[in-house]
C-alpha atoms as a PDB file:
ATOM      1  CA  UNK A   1      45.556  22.177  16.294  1.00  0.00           C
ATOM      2  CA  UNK A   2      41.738  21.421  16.641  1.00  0.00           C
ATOM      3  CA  UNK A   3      39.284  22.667  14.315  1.00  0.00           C
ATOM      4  CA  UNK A   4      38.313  25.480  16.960  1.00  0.00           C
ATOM      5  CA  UNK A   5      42.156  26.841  17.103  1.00  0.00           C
ATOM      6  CA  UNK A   6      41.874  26.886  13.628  1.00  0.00           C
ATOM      7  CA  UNK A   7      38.157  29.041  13.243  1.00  0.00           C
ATOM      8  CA  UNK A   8      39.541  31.168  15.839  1.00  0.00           C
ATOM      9  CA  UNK A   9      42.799  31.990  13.758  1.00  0.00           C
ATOM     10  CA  UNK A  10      43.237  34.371  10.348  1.00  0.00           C
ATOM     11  CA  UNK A  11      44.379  31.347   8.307  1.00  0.00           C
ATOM     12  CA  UNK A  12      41.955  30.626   5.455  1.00  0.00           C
ATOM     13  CA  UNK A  13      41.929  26.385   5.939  1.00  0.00           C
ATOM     14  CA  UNK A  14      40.309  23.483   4.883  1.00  0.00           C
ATOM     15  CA  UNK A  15      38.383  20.603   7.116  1.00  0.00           C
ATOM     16  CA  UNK A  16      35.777  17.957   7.118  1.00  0.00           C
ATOM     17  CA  UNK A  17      32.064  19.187   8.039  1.00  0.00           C
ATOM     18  CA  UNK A  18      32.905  16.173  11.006  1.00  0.00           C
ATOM     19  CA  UNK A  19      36.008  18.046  12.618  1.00  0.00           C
ATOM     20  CA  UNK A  20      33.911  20.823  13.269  1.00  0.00           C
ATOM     21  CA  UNK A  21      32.303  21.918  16.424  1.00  0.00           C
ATOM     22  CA  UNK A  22      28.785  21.555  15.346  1.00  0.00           C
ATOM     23  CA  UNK A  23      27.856  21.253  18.683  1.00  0.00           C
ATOM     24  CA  UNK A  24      28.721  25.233  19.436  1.00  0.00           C
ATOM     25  CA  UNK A  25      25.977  25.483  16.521  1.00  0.00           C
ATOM     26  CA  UNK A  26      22.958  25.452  19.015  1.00  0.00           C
ATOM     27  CA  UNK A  27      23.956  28.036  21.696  1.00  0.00           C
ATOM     28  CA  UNK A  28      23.739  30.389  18.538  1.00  0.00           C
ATOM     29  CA  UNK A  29      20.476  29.722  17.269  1.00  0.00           C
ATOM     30  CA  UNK A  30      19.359  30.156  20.300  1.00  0.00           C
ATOM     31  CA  UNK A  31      20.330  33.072  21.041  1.00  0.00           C
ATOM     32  CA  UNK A  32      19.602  34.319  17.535  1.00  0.00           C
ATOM     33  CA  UNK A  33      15.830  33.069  17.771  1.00  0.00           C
ATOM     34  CA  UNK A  34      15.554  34.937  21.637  1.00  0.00           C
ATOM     35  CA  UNK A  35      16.997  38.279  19.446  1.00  0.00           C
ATOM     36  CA  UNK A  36      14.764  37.905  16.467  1.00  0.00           C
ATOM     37  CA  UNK A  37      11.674  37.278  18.996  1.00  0.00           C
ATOM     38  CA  UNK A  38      12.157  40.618  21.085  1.00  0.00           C
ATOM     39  CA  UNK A  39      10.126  43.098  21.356  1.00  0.00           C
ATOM     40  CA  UNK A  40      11.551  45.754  19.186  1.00  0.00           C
ATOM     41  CA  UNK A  41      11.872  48.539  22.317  1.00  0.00           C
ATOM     42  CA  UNK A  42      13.579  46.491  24.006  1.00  0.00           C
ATOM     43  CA  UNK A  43      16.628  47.821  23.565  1.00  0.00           C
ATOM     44  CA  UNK A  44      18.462  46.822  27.060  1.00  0.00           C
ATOM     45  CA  UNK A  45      17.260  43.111  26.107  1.00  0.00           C
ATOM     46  CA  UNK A  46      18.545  43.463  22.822  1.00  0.00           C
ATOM     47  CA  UNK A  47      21.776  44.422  23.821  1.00  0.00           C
ATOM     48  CA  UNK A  48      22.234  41.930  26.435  1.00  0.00           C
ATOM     49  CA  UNK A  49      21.585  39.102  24.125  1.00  0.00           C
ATOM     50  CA  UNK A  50      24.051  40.337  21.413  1.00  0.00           C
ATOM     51  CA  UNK A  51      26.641  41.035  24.047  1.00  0.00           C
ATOM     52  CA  UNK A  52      26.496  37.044  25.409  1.00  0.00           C
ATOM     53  CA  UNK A  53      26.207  36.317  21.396  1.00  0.00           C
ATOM     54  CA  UNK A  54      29.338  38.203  19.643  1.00  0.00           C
ATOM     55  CA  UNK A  55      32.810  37.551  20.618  1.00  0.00           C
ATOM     56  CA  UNK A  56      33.318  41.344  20.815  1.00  0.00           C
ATOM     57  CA  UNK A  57      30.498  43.881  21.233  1.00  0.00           C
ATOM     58  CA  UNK A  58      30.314  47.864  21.499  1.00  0.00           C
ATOM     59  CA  UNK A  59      27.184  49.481  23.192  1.00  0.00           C
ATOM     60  CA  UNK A  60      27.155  51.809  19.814  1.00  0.00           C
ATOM     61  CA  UNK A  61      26.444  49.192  17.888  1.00  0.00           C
ATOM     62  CA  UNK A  62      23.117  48.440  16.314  1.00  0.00           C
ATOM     63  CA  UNK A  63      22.266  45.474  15.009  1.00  0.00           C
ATOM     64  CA  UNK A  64      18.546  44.888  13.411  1.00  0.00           C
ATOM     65  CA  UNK A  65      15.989  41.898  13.310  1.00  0.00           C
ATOM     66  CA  UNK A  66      16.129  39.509  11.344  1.00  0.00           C
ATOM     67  CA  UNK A  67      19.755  38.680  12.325  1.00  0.00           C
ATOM     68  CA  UNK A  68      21.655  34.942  12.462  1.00  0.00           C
ATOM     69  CA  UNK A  69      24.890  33.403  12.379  1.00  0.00           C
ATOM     70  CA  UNK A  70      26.511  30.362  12.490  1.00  0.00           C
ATOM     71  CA  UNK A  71      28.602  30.498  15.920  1.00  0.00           C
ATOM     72  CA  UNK A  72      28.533  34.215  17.276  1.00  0.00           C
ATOM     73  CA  UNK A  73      31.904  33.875  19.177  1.00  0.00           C
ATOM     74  CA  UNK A  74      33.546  34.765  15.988  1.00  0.00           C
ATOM     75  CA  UNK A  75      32.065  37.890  15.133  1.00  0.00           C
ATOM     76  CA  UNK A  76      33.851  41.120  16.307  1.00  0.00           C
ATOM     77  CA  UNK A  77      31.900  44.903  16.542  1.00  0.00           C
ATOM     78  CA  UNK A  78      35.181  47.398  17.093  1.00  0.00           C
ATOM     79  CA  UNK A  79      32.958  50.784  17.693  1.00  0.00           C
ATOM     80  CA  UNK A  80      30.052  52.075  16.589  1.00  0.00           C
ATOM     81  CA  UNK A  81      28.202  49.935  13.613  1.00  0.00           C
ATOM     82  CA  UNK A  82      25.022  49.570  11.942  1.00  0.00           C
ATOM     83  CA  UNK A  83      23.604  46.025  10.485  1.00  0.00           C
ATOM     84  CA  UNK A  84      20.448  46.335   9.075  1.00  0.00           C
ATOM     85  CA  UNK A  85      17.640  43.975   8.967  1.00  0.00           C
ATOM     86  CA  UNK A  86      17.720  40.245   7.671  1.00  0.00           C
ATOM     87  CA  UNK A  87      21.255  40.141   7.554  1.00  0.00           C
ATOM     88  CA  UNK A  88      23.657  36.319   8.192  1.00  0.00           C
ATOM     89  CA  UNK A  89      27.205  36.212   8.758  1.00  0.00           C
ATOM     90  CA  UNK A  90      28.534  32.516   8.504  1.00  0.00           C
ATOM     91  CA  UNK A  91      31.427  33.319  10.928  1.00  0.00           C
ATOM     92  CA  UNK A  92      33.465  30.105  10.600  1.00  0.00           C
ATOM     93  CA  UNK A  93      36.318  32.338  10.643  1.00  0.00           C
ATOM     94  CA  UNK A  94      36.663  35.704  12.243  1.00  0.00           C
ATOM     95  CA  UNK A  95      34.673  38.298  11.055  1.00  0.00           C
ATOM     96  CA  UNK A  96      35.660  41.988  12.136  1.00  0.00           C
ATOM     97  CA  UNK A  97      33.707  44.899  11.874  1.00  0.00           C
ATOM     98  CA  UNK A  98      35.281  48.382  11.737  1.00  0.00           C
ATOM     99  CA  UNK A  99      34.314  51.417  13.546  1.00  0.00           C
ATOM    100  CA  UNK A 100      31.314  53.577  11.750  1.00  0.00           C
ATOM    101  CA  UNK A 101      30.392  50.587   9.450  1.00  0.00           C
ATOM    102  CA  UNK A 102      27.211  50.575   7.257  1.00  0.00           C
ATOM    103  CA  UNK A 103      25.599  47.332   6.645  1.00  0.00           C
ATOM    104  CA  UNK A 104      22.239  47.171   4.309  1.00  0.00           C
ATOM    105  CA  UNK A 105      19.063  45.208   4.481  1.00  0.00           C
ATOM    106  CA  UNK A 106      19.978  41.568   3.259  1.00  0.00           C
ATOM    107  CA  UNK A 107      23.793  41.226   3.385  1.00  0.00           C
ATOM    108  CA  UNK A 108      25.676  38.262   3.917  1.00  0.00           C
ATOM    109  CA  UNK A 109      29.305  37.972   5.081  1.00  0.00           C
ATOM    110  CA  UNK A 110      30.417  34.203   4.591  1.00  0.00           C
ATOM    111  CA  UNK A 111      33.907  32.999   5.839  1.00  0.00           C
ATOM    112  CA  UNK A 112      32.406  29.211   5.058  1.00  0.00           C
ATOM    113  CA  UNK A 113      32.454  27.612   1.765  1.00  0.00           C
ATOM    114  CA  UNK A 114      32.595  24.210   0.224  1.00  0.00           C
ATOM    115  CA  UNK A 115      35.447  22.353  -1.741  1.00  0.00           C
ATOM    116  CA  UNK A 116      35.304  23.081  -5.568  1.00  0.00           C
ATOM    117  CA  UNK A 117      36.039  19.716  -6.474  1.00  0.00           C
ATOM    118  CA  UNK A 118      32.587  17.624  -6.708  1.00  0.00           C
ATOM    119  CA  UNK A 119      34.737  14.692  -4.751  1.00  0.00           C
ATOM    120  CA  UNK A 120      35.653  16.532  -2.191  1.00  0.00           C
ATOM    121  CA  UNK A 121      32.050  18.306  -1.511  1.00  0.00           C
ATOM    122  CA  UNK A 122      30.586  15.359  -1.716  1.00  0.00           C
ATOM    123  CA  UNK A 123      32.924  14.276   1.110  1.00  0.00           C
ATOM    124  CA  UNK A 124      31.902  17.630   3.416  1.00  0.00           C
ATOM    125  CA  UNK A 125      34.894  18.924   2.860  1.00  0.00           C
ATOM    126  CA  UNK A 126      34.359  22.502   3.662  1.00  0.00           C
ATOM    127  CA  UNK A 127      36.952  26.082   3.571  1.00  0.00           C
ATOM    128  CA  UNK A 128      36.843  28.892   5.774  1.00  0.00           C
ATOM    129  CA  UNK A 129      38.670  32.569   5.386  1.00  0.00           C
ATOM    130  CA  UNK A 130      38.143  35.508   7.878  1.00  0.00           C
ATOM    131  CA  UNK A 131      36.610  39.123   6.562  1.00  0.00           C
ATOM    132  CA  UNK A 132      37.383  42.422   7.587  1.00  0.00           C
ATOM    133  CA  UNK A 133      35.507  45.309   7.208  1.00  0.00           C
ATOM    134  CA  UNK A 134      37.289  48.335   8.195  1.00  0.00           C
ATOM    135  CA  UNK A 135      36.035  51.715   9.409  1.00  0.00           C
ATOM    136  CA  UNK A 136      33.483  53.749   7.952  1.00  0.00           C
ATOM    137  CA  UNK A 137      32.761  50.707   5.352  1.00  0.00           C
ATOM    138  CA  UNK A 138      29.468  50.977   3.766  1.00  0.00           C
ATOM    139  CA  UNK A 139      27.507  47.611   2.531  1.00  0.00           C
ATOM    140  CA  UNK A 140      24.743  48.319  -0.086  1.00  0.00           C
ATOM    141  CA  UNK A 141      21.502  46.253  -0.149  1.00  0.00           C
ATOM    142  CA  UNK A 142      21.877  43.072  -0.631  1.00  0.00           C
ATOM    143  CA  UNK A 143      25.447  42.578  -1.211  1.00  0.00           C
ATOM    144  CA  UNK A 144      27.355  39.219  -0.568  1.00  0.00           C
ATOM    145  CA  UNK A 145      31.501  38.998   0.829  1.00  0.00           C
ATOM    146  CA  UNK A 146      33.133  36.028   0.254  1.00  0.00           C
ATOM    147  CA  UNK A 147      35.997  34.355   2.551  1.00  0.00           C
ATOM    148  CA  UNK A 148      39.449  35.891   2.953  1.00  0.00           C
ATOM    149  CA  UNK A 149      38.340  39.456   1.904  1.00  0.00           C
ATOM    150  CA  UNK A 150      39.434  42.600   3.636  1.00  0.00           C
ATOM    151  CA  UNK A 151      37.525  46.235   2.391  1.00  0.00           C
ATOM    152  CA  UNK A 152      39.355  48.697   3.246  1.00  0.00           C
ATOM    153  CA  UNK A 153      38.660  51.734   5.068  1.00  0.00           C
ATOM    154  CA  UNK A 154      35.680  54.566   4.146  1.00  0.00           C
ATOM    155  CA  UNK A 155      34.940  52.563   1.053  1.00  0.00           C
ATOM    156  CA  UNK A 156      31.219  51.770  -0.063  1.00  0.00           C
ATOM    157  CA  UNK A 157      30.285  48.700  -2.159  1.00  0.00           C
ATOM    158  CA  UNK A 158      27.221  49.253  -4.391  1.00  0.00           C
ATOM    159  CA  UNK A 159      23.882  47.047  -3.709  1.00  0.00           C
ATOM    160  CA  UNK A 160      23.567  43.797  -4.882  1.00  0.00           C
ATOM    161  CA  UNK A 161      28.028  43.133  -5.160  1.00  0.00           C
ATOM    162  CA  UNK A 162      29.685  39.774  -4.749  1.00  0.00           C
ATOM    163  CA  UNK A 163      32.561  40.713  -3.457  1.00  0.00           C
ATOM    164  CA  UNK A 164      35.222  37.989  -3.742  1.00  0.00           C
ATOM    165  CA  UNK A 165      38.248  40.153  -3.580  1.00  0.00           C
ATOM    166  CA  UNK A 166      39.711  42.623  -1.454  1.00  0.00           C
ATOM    167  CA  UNK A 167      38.886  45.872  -2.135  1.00  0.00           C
ATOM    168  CA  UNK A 168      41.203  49.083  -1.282  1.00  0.00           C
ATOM    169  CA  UNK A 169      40.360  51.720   1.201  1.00  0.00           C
ATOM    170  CA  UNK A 170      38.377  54.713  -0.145  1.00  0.00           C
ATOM    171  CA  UNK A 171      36.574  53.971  -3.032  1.00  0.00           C
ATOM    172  CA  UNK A 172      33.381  52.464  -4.882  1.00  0.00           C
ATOM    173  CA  UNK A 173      33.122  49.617  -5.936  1.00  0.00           C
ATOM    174  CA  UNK A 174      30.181  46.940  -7.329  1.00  0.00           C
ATOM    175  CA  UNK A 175      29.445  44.090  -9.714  1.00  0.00           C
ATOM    176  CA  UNK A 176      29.390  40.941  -9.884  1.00  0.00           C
ATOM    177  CA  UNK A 177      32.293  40.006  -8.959  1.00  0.00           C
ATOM    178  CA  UNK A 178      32.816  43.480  -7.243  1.00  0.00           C
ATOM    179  CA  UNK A 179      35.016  45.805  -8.969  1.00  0.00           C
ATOM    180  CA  UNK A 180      36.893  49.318  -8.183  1.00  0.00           C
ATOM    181  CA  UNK A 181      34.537  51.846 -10.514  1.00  0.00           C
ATOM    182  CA  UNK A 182      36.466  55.249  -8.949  1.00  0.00           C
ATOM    183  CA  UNK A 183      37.662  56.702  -5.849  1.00  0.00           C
ATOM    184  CA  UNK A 184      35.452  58.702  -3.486  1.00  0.00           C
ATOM    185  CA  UNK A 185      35.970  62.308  -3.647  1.00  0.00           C
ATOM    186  CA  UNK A 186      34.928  65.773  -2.587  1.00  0.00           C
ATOM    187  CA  UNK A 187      32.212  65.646  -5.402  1.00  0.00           C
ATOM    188  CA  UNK A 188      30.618  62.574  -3.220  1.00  0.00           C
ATOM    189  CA  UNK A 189      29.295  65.423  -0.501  1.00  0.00           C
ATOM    190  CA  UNK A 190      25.788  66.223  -0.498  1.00  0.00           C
ATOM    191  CA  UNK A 191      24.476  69.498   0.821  1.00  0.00           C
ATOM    192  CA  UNK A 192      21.876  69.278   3.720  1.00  0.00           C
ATOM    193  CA  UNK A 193      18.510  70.959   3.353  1.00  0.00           C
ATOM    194  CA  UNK A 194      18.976  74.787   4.976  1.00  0.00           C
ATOM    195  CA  UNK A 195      15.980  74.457   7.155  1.00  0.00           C
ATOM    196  CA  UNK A 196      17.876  71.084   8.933  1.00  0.00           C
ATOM    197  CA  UNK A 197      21.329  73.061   9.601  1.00  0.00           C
ATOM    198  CA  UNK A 198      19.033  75.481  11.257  1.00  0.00           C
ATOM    199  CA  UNK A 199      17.460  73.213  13.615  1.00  0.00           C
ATOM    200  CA  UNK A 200      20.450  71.775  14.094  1.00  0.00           C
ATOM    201  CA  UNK A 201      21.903  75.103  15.223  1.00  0.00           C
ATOM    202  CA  UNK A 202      19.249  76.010  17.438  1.00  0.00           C
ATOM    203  CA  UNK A 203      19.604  72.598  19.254  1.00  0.00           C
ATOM    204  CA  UNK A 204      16.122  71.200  17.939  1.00  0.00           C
END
């Protein structure tokens, strides 16, 4: 199995920084540096570019300036999605992003990291671990997921979280490390301003 079968796969593993395909690193930054350069309307160019970019993209999707990533190929948009601006996903591993997703200013999903063990860092050994976010997920400012975590579905993870663990489906959680505070509930629902619902109603 090459190092590419194994970035492709949902094992978490373990390689040197030699195995992998470094090469693949280029056709990314390109592409990231053409997206980051665009004129802001442009959003047919825009689109383009993310769709040669991502491994699998949705024409819902938005995804904002400043935006990079390690390889591109691994990074999967399912539906709808919103990533806000200055966000990097290190997407040594596969990185999937559910339907009706919410992703703040200055996140960072990272599959990579590097061996605990000061021998082995020092050697470039480095790990990978995929990350799922599942539908209706919603990133706060600023927060961090580690390798190998899954949050599941319609939960929200205060600003600022490292989350290093997975995290179940509805609920909030935050910290550092990111922890379950309570579940969301009907108590979570805000009441729109009258004057909008009317305007909404009449179609304005």
């Amino acid at each position: 199995m090459t190092a590419l079968d194994l970035m492709r796969s949902d094992a978490p593993y373990a390689v040197s920084y030699l195995d992998m395909p470094n090469d693949l690193q280029p056709r990314a930054q390109r592409l990231c540096w053409r997206f980051n350069q665009l004129d802001p309307t442009d959003l047919e160019g825009r689109a383009a570019i993310l769709g040669e970019l991502f491994g699998t993209w949705h024409p819902r999707a938005t995804v904002k300036p400043t935006f990079r990533c390690d390889y591109g190929f691994n990074i999967h948009f399912h539906g709808f999605a919103l990533v806000n601006y200055n966000c990097a996903f290190l997407d040594t591993s596969p990185i999937h992003v559910g339907v009706g997703t919410f992703i703040a200013p200055g996140c960072v999903l990272a599959c990579a990291g590097h061996a605990v063990h000061p021998a082995q860092r020092s050697e470039g050994i480095q790990t990978s671990a995929p990350i799922t976010l599942g539908d209706n997920v919603w990133l706060g400012a600023n927060v961090t997921v580690c390798g190998g975590v899954t949050i599941g579905d319609g939960s929200v993870i205060g600003a600022g979280s490292v989350v290093t663990r997975d995290v179940p489906a509805g609920v909030i959680a935050a910290g550092v490390p990111c922890r379950v505070i309570r579940e969301v509930g009907e108590d979570d629902l805000v009441k729109r301003l009258a004057q909008v619902e009317r305007a909404a109603a009449e179609g304005r």
